[in-house]
Protein backbone atom coordinates (compact mmCIF):
# COMPACT_ATOMS: atom_id res chain seq x y z
CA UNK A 1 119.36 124.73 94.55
CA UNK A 2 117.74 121.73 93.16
CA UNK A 3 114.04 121.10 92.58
CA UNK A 4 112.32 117.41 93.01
CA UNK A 5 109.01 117.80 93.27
CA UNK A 6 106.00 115.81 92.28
CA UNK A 7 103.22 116.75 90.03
CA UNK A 8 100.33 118.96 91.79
CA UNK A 9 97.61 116.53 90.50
CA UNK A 10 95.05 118.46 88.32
CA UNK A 11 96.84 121.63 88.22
CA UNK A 12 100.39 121.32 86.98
CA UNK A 13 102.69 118.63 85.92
CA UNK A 14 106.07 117.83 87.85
CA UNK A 15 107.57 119.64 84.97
CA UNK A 16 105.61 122.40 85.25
CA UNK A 17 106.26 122.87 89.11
CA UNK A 18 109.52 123.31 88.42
CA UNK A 19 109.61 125.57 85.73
CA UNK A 20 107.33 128.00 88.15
CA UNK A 21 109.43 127.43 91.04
CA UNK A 22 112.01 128.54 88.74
CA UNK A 23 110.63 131.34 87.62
CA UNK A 24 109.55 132.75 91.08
CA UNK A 25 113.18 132.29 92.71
CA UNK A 26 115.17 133.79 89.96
CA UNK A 27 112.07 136.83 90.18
CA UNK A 28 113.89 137.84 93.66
CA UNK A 29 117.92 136.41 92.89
CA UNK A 30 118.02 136.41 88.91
CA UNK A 31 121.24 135.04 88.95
CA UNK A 32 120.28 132.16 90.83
CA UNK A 33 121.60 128.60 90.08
CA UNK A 34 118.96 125.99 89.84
CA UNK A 35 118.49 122.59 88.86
CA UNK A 36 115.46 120.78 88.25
CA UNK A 37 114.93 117.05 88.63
CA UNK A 38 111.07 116.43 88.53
CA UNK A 39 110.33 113.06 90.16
CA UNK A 40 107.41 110.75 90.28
CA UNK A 41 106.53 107.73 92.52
CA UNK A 42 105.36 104.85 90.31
CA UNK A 43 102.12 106.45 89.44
CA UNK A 44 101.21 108.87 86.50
CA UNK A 45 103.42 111.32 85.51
CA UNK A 46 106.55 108.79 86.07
CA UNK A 47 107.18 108.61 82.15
CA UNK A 48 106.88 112.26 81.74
CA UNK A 49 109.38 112.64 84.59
CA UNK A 50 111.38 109.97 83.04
CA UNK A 51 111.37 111.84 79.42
CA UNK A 52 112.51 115.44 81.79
CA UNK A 53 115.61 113.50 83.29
CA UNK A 54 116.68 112.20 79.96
CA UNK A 55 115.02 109.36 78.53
CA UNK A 56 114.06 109.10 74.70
CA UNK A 57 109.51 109.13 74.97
CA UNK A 58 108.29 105.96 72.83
CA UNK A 59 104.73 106.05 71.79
CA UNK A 60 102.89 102.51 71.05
CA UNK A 61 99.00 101.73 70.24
CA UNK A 62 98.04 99.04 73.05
CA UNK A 63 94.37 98.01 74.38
CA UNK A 64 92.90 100.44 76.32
CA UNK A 65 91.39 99.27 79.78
CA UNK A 66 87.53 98.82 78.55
CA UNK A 67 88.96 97.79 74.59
CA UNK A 68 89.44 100.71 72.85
CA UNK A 69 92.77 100.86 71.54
CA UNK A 70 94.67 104.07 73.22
CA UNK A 71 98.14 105.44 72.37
CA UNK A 72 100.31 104.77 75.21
CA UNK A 73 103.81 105.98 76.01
CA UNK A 74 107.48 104.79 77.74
CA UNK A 75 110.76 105.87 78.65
CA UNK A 76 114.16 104.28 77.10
CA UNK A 77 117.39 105.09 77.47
CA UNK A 78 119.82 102.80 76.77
CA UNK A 79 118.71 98.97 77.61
CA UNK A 80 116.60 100.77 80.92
CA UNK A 81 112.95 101.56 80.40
CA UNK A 82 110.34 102.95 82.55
CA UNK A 83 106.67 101.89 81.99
CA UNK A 84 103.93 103.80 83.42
CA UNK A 85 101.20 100.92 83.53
CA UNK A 86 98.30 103.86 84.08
CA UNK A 87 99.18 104.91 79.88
CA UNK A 88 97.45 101.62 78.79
CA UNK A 89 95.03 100.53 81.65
CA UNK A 90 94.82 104.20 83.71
CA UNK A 91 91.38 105.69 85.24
CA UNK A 92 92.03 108.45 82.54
CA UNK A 93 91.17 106.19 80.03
CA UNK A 94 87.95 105.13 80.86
CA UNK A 95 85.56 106.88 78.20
CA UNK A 96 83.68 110.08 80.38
CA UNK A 97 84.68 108.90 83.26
CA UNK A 98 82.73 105.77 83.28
CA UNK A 99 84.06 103.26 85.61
CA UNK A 100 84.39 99.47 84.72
CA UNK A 101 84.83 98.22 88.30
CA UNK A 102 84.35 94.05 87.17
CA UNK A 103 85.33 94.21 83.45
CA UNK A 104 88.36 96.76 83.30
CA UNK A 105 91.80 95.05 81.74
CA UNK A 106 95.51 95.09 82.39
CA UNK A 107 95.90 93.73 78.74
CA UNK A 108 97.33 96.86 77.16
CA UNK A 109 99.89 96.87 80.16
CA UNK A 110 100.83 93.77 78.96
CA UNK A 111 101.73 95.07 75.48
CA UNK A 112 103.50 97.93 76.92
CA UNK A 113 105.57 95.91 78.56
CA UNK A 114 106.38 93.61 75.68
CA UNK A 115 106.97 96.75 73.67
CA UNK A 116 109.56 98.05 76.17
CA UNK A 117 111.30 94.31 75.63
CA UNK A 118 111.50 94.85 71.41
CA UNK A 119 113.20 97.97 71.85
CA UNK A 120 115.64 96.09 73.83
CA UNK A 121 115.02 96.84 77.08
CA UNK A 122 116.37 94.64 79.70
CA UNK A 123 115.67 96.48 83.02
CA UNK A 124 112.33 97.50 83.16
CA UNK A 125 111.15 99.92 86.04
CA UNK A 126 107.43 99.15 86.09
CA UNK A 127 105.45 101.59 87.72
CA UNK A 128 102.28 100.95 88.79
CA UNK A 129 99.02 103.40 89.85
CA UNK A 130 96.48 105.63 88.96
CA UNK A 131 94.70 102.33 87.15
CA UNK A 132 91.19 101.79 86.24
CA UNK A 133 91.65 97.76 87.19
CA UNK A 134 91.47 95.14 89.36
CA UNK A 135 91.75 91.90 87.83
CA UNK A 136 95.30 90.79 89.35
CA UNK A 137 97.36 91.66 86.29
CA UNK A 138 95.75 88.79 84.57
CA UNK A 139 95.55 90.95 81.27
CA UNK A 140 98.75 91.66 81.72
CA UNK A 141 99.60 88.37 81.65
CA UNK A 142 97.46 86.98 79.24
CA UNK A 143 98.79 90.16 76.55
CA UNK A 144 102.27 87.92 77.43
CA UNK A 145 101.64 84.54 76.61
CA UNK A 146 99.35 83.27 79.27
CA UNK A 147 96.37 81.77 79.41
CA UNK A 148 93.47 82.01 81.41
CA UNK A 149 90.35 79.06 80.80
CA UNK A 150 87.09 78.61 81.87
CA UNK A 151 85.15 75.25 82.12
CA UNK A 152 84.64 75.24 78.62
CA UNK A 153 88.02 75.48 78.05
CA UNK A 154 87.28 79.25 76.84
CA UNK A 155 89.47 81.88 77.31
CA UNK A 156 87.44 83.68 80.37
CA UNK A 157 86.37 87.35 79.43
CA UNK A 158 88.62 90.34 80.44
CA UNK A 159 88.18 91.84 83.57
CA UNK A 160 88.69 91.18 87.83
CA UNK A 161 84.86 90.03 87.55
CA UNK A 162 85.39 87.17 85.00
CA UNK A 163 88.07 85.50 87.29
CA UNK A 164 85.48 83.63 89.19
CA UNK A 165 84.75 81.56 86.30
CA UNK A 166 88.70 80.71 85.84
CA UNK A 167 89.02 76.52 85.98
CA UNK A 168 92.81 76.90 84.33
CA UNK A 169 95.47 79.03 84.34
CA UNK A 170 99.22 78.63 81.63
CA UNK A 171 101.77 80.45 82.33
CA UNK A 172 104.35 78.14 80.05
CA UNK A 173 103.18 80.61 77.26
CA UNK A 174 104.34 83.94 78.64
CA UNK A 175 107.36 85.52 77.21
CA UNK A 176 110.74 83.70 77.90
CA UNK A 177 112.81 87.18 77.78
CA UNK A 178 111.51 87.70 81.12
CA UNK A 179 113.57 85.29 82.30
CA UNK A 180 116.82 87.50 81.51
CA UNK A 181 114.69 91.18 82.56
CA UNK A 182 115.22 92.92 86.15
CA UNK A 183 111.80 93.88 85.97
CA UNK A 184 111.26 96.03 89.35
CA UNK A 185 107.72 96.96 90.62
CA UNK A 186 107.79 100.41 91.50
CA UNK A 187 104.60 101.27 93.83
CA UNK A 188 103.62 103.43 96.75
CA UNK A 189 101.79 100.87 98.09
CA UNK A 190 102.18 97.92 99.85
CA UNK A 191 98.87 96.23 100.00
CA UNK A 192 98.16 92.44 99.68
CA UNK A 193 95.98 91.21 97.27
CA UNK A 194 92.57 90.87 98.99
CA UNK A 195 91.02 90.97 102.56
CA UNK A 196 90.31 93.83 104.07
CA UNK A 197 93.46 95.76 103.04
CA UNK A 198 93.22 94.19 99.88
CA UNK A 199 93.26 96.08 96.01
CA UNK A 200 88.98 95.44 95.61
CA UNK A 201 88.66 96.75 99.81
CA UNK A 202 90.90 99.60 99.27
CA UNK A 203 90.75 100.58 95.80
CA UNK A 204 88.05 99.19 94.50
CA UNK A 205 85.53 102.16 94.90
CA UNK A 206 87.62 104.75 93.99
CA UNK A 207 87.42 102.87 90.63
CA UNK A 208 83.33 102.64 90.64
CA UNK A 209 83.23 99.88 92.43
CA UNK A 210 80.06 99.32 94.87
CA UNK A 211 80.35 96.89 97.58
CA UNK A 212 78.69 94.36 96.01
CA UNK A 213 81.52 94.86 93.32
CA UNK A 214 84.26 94.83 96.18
CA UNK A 215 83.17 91.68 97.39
CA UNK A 216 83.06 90.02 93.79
CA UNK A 217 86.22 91.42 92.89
CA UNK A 218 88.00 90.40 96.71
CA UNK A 219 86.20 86.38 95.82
CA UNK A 220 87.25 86.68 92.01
CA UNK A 221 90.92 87.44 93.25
CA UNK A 222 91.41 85.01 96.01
CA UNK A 223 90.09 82.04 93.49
CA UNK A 224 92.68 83.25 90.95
CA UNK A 225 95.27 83.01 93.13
CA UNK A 226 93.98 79.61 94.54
CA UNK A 227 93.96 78.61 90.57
CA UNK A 228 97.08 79.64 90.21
CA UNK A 229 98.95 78.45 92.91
CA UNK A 230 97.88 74.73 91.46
CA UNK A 231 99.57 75.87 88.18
CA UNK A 232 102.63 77.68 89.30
CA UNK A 233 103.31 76.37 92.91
CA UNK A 234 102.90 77.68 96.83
CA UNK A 235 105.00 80.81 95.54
CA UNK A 236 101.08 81.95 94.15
CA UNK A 237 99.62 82.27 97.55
CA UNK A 238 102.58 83.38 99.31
CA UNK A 239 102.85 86.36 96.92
CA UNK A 240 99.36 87.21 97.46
CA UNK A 241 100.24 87.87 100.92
CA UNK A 242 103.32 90.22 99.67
CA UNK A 243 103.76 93.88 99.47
CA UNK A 244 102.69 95.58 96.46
CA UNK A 245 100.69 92.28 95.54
CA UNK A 246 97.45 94.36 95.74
CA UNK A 247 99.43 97.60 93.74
CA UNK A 248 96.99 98.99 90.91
CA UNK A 249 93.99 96.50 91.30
CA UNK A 250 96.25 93.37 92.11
CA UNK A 251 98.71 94.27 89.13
CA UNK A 252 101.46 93.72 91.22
CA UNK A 253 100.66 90.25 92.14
CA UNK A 254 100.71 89.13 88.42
CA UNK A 255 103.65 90.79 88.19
CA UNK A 256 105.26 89.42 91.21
CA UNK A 257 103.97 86.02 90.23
CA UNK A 258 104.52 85.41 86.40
CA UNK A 259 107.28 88.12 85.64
CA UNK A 260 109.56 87.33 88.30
CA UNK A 261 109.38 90.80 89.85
CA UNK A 262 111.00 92.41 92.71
CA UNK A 263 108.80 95.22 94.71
CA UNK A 264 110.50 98.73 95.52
CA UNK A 265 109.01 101.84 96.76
CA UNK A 266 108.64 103.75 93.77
CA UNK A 267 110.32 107.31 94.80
CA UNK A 268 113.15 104.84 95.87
CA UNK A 269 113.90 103.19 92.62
CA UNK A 270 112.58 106.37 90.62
CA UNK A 271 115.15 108.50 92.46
CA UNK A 272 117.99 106.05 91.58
CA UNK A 273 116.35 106.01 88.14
CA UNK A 274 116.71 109.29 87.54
CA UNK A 275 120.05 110.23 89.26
CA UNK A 276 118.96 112.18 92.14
CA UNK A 277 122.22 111.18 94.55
CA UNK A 278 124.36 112.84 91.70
CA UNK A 279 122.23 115.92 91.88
CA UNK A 280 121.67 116.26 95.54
CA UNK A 281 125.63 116.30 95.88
CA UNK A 282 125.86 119.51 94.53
CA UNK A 283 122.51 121.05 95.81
CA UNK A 284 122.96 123.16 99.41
CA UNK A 285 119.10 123.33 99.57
CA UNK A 286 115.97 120.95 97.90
CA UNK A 287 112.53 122.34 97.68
CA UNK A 288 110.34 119.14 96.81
CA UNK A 289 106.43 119.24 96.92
CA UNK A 290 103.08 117.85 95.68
CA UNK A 291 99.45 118.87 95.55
CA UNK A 292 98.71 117.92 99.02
CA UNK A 293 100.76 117.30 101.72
CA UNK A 294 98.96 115.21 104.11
CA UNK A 295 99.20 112.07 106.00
CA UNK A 296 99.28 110.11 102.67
CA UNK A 297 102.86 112.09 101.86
CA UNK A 298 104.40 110.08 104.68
CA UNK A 299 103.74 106.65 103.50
CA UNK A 300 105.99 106.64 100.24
CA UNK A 301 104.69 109.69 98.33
CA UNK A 302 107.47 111.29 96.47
CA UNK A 303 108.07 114.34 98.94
CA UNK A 304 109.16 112.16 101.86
CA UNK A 305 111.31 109.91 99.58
CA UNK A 306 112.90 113.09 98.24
CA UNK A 307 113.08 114.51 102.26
CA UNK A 308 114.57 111.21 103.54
CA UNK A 309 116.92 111.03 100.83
CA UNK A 310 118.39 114.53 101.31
CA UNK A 311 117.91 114.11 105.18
CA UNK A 312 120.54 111.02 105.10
CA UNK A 313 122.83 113.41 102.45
CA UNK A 314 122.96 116.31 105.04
CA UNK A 315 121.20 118.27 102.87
CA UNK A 316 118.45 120.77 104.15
CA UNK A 317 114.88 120.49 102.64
CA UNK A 318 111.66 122.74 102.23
CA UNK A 319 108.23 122.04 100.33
CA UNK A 320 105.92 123.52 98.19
CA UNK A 321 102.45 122.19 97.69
CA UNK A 322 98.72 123.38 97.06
CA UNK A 323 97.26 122.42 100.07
CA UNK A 324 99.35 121.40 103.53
CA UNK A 325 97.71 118.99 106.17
CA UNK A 326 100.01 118.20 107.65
CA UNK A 327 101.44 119.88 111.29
CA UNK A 328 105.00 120.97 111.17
CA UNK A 329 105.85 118.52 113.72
CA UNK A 330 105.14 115.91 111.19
CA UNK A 331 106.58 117.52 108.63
CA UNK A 332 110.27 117.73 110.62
CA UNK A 333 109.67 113.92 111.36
CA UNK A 334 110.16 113.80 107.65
CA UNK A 335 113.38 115.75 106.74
CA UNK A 336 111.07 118.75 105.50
CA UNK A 337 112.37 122.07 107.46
CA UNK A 338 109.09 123.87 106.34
CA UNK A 339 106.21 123.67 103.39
CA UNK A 340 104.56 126.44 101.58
CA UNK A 341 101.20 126.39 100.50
CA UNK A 342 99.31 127.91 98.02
CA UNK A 343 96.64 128.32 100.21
CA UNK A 344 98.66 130.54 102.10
CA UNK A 345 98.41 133.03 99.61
CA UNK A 346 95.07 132.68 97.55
CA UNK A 347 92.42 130.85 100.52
CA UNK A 348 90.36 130.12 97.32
CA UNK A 349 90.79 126.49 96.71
CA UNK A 350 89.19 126.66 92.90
CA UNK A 351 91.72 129.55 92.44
CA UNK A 352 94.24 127.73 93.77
CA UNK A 353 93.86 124.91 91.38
CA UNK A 354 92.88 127.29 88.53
CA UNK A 355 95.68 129.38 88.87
CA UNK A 356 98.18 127.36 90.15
CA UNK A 357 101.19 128.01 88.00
CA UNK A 358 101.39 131.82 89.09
CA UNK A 359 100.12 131.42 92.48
CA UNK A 360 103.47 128.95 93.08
CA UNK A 361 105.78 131.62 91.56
CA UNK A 362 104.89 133.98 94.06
CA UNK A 363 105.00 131.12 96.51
CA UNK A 364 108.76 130.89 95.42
CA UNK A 365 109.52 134.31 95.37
CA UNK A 366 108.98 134.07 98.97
CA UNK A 367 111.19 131.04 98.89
CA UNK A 368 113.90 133.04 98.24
CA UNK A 369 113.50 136.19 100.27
CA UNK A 370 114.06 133.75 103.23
CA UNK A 371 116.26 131.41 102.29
CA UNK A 372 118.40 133.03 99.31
CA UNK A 373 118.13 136.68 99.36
C-alpha cells in the first residue's frame, strides 16, 4: 500500500499524515506493508516533502518578504534542488500576520535561488505559493543581478506598489549560470499576470490587499511588463499572457521572463521529482488526501495529480482528508474510488483540526477493515 498524500493545512504535515495513516492501518493488519511517499504541489510543505523522499535539507539566511532577514530552507540531492519560494517571501513570514499587500518582496527568493546554484545545483524545481507578494518576481530578480530604476535613475523601492514608478529595467546583470539551469516553475496555478484573472484580482486580498490595492498592484504590474518588454523584447508581454505568469503574486512571470523558465503543474513535476512511478509500480492500492477536498482539489491540487497518475497506472485509489466537498461523482471523475473524512467521525470541525492526528488513525483503521482486512 503506498501513501501520497498532501499536508492537511493547519493540522498536520504531509509527513505527519502518513505516519497516522500508518499507524491506523497496521492498528487492524499489523503486519501490513506500507510505503509512504508524502507529496506536495509547488506550495509549502514541498521542501519538507522533498527532505521525506530523500533530499539532503539546506538552511540559508535570505531577506524576508517585509526585510527582516528569515532562515529559509531547500532540498539537494545530487545537482537537483527543490526551492520552496514561500521559505523566503511566504505569508508565514509576515510579522503577526500583518499583510504588506504594495511593499512585500520576492528578494529573498532571489537569494534562495542563487543559493541552490552555489551548491551546484543545475536543475532547479522552483515551486511557487503560499507567498505574501505580488510584485512580479521583480525582487527576485533584482536579488540576481537585475536592475530596476526610477526617473531618478534610483533603484525603485521593494514591493508590487513601487513598480509604477519603474522608468528602466537591466536584466544584462542577472546571473549568467541561468543560462546552463533547467529551472522548472512548479505551480498549481495557471493565472496570467493581471486582468481580471490576474495575481493582484485573484490573490491579491487574500494577501491584505483592498481593492484600491488590487487595482494599484494590477496597473503597477501591467507597466512593468510594458517596461520590460522595451528591455527584453515582445517575449515580456507574451509571457504575461502565459500560464503560471500570475503564480505567487506574478513570481512566475519574472521567472518565466528573466530565468528562462518552463511552467509545469507542480504535483506533475513534484511526482517525477520524487519518484512516485517507481513506487506506484509496486503499490496494489494508494490512499492520497489533503485537508479539504473540494472543487479546488480538481484543478491541480496534489490529490488529483496523485489520482490521475495511479488512474493511468491501473492502480486503484482512495482519499483521506479533513473535510470532503466534494460529491462522489466528482470524486470518480478523478481516479478517487472513495474519500474519508474526518468529519465523518468527529462533526466538530475545531476538534477535527485540534485533534487531527488521532482522529485520521481511526479514519485508517477503517481503511483497512474494508479494503485490507
Amino acid at each position: 500500500m503506498l501513501i501520497a498524500a498532501d499536508k492537511f493545512k493547519g493540522s498536520l504535515t504531509a509527513v505527519a499524515v502518513a505516519e497516522h495513516v500508518t499507524a491506523g492501518l497496521r492498528r487492524v493488519v499489523p503486519e501490513l506493508s506500507v510505503e509512504a511517499l508524502p507529496v506536495a504541489d509547488g506550495g509549502d510543505g514541498t521542501v519538507a516533502a522533498a527532505v521525506a523522499g530523500g533530499f539532503e535539507r539546506r538552511e540559508v539566511r535570505v531577506t524576508g518578504p517585509v526585510g527582516a532577514e528569515v532562515t529559509a530552507a531547500y532540498a539537494l540531492r545530487g545537482d537537483t534542488a527543490v526551492v520552496e519560494m514561500a521559505e523566503a517571501s511566504g505569508l508565514q513570514l509576515l510579522p503577526d500576520g500583518v499583510f504588506a499587500p504594495l511593499t512585500a518582496t520576492t528578494y529573498g527568493s532571489g537569494e534562495l535561488l542563487r543559493a541552490a546554484l552555489d551548491a551546484g545545483a543545475r536543475t532547479i524545481v522552483f515551486g511557487v505559493g503560499g507567498s505574501a507578494t505580488t510584485d512580479g518576481g521583480a525582487g527576485m530578480l533584482a536579488a540576481l543581478g537585475a536592475r530596476f530604476l526610477d526617473a531618478d535613475a534610483e533603484p525603485v523601492a521593494p514591493g508590487g506598489g513601487p513598480l509604477r514608478d519603474l522608468v528602466t529595467a537591466d536584466l544584462s546583470g542577472l546571473d549568467p549560470r541561468f543560462a546552463d539551469v533547467d529551472l522548472v516553475l512548479a505551480s498549481d496555478v495557471d493565472n496570467p499576470l493581471t486582468g481580471p484573472k490576474g495575481a493582484p484580482a485573484v490573490y491579491g486580498p487574500q494577501k491584505g490587499a483592498s481593492p484600491e490595492d488590487v487595482e494599484t498592484l494590477d496597473a503597477a504590474l501591467a507597466h512593468f511588463a510594458t517596461v520590460l518588454e522595451k528591455a527584453v523584447g515582445p517575449q515580456a508581454a507574451t509571457h504575461a499572457k502565459a500560464p503560471g505568469a500570475g503564480a505567487a503574486g506574478g513570481i512566475g512571470y519574472g521567472a518565466l521572463v528573466g530565468l528562462n523558465a518552463s511552467f509545469r503543474p507542480g504535483i506533475e513535476v513534484m511526482l517525477d521529482v520524487l519518484g512516485f512511478a517507481p513506487a506506484l509500480e509496486r503499490a496494489t492500492l494508494v490512499i492520497t488526501g489533503e485537508g479539504s477536498l473540494d472543487e479546488q482539489t480538481l484543478h491541480g491540487k496534489a490529490p488529483a495529480g496523485v489520482a490521475a497518475a495511479a488512474r493511468a497506472a491501473g492502480v486503484e485509489v482512495i482519499a483521506v482528508c479533513g473535510r470532503l466537498a466534494l460529491p462522489a461523482e466528482a470524486l470518480g471523475a478523478a481516479g478517487i474510488r472513495r474519500a474519508y473524512a474526518l468529519t465523518d467521525i468527529e462533526p466538530d470541525v475545531q476538534r477535527c483540526i485540534s485533534d487531527a492526528g488521532p482522529i485520521l488513525e481511526s479514519l485508517a483503521a477503517r481503511i483497512a477493515e474494508d479494503y485490507v482486512s
